[in-house]
N, C-alpha and C. Protein backbone atom coordinates (compact mmCIF):
# COMPACT_ATOMS: atom_id res chain seq x y z
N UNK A 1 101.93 104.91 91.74
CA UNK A 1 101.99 105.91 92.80
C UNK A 1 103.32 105.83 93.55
N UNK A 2 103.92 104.78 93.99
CA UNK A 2 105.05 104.44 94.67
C UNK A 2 106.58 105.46 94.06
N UNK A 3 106.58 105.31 92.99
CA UNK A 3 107.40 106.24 92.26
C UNK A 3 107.55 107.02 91.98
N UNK A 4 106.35 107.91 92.01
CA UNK A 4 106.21 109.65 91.85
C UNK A 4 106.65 109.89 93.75
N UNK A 5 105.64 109.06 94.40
CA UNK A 5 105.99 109.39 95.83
C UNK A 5 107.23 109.42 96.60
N UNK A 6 108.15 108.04 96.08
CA UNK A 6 109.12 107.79 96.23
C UNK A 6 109.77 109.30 95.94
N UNK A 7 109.99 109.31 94.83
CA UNK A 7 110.66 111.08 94.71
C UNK A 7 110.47 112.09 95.50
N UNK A 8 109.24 112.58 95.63
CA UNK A 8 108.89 113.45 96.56
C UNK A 8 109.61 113.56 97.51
N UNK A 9 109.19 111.88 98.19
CA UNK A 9 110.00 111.99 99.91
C UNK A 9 111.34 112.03 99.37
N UNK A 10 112.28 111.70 98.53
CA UNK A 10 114.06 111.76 98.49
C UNK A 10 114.30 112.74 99.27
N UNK A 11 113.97 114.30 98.89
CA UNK A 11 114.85 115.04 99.10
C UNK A 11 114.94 115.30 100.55
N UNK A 12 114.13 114.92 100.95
CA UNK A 12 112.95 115.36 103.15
C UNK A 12 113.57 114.23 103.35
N UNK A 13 113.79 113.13 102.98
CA UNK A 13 114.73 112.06 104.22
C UNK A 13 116.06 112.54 103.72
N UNK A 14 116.43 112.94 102.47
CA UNK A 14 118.50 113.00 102.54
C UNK A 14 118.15 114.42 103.41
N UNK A 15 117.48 115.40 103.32
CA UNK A 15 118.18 116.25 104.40
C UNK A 15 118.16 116.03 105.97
N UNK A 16 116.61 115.70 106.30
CA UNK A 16 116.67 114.66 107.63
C UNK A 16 117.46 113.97 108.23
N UNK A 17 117.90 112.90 107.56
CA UNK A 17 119.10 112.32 107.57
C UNK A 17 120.15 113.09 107.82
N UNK A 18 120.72 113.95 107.02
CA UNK A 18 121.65 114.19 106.97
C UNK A 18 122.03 115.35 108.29
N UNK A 19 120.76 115.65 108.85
CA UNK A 19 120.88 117.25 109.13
C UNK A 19 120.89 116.69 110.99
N UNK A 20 120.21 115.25 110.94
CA UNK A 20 120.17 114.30 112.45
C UNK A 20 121.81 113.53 112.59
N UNK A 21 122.58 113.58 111.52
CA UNK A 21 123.94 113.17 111.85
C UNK A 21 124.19 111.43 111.10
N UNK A 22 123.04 110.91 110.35
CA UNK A 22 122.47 109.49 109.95
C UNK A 22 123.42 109.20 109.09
N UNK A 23 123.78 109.88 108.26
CA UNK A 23 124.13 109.50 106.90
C UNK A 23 125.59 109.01 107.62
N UNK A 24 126.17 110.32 108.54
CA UNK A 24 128.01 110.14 108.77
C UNK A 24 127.95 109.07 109.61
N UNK A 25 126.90 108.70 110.64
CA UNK A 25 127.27 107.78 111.38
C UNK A 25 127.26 106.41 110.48
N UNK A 26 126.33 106.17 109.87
CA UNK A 26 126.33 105.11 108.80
C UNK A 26 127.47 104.82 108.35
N UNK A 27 128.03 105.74 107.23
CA UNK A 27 129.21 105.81 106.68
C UNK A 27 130.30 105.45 107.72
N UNK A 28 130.63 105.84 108.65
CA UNK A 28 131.48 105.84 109.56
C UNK A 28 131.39 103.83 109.95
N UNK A 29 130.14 103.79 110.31
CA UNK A 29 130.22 102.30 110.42
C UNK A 29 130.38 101.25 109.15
N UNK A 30 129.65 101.62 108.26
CA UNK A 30 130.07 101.40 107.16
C UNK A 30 131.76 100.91 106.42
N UNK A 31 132.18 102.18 106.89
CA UNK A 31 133.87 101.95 106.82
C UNK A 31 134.48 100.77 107.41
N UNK A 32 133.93 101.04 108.56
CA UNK A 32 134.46 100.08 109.93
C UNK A 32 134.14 98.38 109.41
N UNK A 33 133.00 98.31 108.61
CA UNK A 33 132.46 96.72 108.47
C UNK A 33 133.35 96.49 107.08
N UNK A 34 133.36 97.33 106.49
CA UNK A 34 134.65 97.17 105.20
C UNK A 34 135.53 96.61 105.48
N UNK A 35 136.13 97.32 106.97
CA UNK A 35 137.65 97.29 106.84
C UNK A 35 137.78 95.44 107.73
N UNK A 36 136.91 95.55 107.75
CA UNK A 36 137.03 93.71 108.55
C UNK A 36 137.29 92.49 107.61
N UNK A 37 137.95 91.36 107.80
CA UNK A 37 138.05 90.42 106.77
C UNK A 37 136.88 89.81 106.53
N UNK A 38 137.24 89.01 105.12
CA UNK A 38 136.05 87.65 105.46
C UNK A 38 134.33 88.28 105.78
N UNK A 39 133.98 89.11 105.55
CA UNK A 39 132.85 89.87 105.21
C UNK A 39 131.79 90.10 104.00
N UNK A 40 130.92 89.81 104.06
CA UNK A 40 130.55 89.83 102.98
C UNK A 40 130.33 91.31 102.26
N UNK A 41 130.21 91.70 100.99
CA UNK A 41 130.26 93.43 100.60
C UNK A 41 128.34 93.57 100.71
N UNK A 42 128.15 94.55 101.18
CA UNK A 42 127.14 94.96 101.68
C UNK A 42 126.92 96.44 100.52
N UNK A 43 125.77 96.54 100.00
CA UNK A 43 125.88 98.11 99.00
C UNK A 43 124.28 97.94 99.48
N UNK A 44 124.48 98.53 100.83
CA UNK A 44 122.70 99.25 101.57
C UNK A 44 123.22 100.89 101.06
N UNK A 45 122.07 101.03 100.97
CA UNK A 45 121.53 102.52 100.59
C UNK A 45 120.63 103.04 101.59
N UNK A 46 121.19 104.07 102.66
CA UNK A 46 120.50 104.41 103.83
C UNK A 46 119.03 105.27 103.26
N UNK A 47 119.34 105.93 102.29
CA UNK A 47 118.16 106.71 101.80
C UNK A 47 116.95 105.50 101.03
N UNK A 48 117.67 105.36 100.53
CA UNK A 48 116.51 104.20 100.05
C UNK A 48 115.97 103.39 100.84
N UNK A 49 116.23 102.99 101.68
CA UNK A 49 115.86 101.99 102.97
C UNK A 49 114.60 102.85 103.61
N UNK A 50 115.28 104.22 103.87
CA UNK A 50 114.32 105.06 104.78
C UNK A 50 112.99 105.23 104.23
N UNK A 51 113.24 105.40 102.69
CA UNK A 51 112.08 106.08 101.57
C UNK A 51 110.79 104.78 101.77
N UNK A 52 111.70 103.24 101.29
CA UNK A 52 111.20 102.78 101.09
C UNK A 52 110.46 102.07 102.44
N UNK A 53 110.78 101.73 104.05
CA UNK A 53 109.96 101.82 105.03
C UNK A 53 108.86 102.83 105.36
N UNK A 54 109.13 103.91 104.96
CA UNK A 54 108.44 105.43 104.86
C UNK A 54 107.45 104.47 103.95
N UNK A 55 107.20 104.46 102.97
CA UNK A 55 106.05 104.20 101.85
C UNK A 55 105.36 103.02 102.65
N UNK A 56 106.20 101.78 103.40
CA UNK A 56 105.55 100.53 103.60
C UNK A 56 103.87 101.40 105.06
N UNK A 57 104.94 102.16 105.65
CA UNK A 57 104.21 102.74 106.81
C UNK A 57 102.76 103.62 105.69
N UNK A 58 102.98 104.30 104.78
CA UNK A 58 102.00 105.23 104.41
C UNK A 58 100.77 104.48 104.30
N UNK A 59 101.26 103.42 103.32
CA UNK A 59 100.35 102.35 102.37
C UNK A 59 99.68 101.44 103.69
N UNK A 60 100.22 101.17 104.60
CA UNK A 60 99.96 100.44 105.67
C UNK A 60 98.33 101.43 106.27
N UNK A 61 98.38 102.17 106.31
CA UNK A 61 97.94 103.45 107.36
C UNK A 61 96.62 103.37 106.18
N UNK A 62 97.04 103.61 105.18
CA UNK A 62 95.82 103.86 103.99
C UNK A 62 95.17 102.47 103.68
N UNK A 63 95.53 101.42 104.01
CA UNK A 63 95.12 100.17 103.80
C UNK A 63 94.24 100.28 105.15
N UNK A 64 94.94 100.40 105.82
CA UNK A 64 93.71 100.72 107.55
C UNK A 64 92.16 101.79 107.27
N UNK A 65 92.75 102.48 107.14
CA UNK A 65 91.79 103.97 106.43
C UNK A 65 90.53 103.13 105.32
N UNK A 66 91.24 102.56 104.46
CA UNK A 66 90.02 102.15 103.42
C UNK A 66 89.28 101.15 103.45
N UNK A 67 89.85 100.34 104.78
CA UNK A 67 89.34 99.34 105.03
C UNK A 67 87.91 99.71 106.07
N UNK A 68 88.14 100.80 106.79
CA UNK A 68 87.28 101.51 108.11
C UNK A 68 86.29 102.24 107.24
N UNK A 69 86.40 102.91 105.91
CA UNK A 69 85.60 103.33 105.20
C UNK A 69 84.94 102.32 105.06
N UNK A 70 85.31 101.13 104.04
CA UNK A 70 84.17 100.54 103.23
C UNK A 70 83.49 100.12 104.56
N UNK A 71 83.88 99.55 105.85
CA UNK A 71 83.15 98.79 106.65
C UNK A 71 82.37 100.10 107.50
N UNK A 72 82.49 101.10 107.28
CA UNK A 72 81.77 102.18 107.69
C UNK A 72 81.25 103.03 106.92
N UNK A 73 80.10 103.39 106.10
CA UNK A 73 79.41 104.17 105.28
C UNK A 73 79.37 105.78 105.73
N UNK A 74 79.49 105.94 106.99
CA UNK A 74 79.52 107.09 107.76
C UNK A 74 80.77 107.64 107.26
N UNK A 75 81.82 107.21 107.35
CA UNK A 75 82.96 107.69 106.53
C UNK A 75 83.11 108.30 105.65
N UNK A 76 82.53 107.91 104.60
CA UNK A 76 82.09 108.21 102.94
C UNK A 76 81.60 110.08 103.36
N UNK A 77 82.59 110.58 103.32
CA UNK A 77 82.01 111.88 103.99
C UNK A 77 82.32 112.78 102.34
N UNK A 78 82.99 112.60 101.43
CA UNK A 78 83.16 113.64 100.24
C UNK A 78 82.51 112.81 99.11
N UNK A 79 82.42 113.50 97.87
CA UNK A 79 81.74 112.70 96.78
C UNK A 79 82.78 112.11 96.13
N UNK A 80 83.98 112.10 96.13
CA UNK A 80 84.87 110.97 95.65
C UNK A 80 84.80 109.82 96.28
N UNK A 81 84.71 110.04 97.76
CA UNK A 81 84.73 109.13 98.35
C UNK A 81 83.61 107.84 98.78
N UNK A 82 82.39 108.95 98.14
CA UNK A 82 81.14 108.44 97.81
C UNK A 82 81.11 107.68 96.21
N UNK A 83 81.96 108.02 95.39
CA UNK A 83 82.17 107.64 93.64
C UNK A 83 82.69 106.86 94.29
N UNK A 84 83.87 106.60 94.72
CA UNK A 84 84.87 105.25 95.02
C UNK A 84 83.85 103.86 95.78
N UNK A 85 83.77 104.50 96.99
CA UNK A 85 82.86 102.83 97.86
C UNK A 85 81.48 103.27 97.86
N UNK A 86 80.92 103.99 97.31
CA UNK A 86 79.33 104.17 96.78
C UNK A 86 78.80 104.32 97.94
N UNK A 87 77.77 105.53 97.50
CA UNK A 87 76.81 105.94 98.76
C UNK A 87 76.03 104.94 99.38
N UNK A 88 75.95 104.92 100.34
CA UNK A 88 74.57 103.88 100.81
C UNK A 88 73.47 104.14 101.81
């Protein structure tokens, strides 16, 4: 799932990003930590960073969610959701 999703969100954070000013200010600092000595080389990927906190938050939220189901039967409100943690 992480990888189909991952895609999805690309294109909604590079324009986000890009459209909030993220990407140039990055870059801009970016430059700036280059141009210093004695540094170590840094190859962050602002989009990927975003995608991939984005997913930690989703999975986080749905780990909450399925956990409140199984410990709540009242939940179980559709029949998938009744196939998955069984009616009771």
């Amino acid at each position: 799932m992480s990888g189909p999703l991952a895609t999805e969100m690309q294109p909604i954070v590079e324009d986000t990003l890009d459209q909030v000013g993220a990407i140039q200010a990055y870059d801009a600092i970016m430059d700036e930590y280059t141009a210093l000595p004695f540094v170590p080389d840094v190859k962050a990927d602002l989009n990927r960073y975003v995608i991939d906190k984005g997913m930690e938050g989703i999975f986080h939220y749905l780990a909450i969610e399925e956990a409140a189901i199984r410990q709540d039967p009242v939940k179980r409100t559709t029949d998938i959701l009744q196939t998955v943690f069984g009616a009771e």
